[in-house]
Protein backbone atom coordinates (compact mmCIF):
# COMPACT_ATOMS: atom_id res chain seq x y z
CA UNK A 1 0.00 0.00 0.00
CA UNK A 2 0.94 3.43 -1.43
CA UNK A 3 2.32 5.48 2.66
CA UNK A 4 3.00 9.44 2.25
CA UNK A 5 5.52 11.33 4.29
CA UNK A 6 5.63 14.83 4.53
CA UNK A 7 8.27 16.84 4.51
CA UNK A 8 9.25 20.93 4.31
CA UNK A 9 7.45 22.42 7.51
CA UNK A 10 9.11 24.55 10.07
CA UNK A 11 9.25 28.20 11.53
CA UNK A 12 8.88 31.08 9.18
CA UNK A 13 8.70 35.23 9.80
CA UNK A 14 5.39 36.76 8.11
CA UNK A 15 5.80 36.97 4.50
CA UNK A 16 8.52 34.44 4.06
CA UNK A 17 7.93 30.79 2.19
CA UNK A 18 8.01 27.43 2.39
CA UNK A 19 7.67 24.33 0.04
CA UNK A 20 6.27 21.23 1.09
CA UNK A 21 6.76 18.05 -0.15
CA UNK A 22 4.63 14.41 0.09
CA UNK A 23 6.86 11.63 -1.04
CA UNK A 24 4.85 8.37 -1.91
CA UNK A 25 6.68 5.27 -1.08
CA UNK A 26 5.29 3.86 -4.64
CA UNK A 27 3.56 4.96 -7.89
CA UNK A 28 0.98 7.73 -7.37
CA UNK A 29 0.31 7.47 -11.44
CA UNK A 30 -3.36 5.90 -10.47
CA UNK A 31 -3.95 8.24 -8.36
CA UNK A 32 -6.03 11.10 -10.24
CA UNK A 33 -6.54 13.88 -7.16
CA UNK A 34 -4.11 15.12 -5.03
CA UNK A 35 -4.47 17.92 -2.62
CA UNK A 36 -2.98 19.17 0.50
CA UNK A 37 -5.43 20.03 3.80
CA UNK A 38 -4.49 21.98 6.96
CA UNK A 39 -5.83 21.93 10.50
CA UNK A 40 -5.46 24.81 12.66
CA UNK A 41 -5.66 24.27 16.73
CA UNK A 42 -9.30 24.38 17.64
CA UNK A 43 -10.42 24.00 13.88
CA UNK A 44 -11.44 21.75 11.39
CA UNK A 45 -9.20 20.17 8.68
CA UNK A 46 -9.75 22.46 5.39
CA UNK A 47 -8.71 21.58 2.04
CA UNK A 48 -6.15 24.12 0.91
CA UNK A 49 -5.05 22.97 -2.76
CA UNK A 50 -6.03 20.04 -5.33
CA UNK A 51 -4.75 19.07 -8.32
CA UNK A 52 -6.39 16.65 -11.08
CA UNK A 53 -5.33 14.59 -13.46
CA UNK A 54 -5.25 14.10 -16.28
CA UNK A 55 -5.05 17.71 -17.27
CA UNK A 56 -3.45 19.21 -14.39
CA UNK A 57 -6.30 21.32 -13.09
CA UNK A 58 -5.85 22.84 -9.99
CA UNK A 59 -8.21 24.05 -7.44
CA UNK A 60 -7.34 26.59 -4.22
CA UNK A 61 -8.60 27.74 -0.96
CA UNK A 62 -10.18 31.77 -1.63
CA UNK A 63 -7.43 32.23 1.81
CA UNK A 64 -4.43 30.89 -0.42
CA UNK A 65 -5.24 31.86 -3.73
CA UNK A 66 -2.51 33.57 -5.40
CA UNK A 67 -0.16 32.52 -2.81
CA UNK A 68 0.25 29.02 -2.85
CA UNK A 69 0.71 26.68 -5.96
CA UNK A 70 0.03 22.95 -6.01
CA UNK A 71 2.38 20.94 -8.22
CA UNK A 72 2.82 16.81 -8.73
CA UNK A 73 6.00 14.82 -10.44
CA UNK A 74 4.76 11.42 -11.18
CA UNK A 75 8.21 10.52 -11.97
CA UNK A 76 9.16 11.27 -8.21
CA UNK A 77 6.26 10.14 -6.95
CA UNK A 78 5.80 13.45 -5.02
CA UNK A 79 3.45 16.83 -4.58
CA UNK A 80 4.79 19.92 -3.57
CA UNK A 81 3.00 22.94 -1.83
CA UNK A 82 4.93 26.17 -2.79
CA UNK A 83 3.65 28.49 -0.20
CA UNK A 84 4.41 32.21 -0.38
CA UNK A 85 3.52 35.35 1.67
CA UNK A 86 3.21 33.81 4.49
CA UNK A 87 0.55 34.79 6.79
CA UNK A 88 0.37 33.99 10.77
CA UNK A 89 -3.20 32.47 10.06
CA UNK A 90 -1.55 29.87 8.04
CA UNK A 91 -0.13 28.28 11.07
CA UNK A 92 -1.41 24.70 10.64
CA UNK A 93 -0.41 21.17 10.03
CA UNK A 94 -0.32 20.67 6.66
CA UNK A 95 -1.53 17.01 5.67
CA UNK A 96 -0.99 15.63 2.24
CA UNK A 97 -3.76 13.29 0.36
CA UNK A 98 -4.15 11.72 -2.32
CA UNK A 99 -7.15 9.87 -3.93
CA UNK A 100 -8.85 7.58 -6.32
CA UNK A 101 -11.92 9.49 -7.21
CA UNK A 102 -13.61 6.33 -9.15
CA UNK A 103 -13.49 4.14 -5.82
CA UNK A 104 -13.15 6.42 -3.35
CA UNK A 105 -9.43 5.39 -1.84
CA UNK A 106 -7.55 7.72 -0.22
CA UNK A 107 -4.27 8.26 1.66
CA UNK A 108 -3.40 10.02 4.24
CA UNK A 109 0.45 11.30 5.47
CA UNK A 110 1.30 11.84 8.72
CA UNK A 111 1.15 15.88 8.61
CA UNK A 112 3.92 18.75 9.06
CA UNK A 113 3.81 21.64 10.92
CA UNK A 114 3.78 25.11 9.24
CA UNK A 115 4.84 27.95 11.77
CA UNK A 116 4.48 31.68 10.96
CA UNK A 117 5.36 33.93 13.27
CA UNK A 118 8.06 36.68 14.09
């Protein structure tokens, strides 16, 4: 079975980025949505950013848009999360999924933390 780790999380000032990354341990290739999720203490888990294939759509959060891209390398079996301007509300753990929309499988990684603050 297909495990995620995350990867990329830490400490950041206001403004500054970060890039996540969710390495599958094997072939994501039949996996056609991908998306990353973030739960704030106190909060529910939101999704944050998806990506489809095949085609490559994307979909974002209104509270990342423009700030965060969503990106996939099937060779590498990984997703990335470029995240820029930074924002204190964006202090989360970040959780990667990905998913088999015709059935309905999904995987879940462990989560990373995402830190902004001065």
């Amino acid at each position: 079975q297909v495990q995620l780790v995350e990867s990329g999380g830490g400490l950041v000032q206001p403004g500054g980025s970060l890039r996540l990354s969710c390495a599958a341990s094997g072939s994501i290739f039949t996996f056609n949505a991908m998306g990353w999720y973030r739960q704030a203490p106190g909060k529910e888990r939101e999704l944050v950013a998806s990506i489809f294939t095949p085609g490559g759509s994307t979909n974002y959060a209104d509270s990342v848009q423009g700030r965060f891209t969503i990106s996939r390398d099937n060779a590498k079996n990984t997703v990335y999360l470029q995240m820029n301007s930074l924002k204190p509300e964006d202090t989360a753990v970040y959780y990667c999924n990905i998913r088999r929309t015709y059935t309905g499988f999904e995987v879940w990684g462990q989560g990373t933390q995402v830190t902004v603050s001065s």
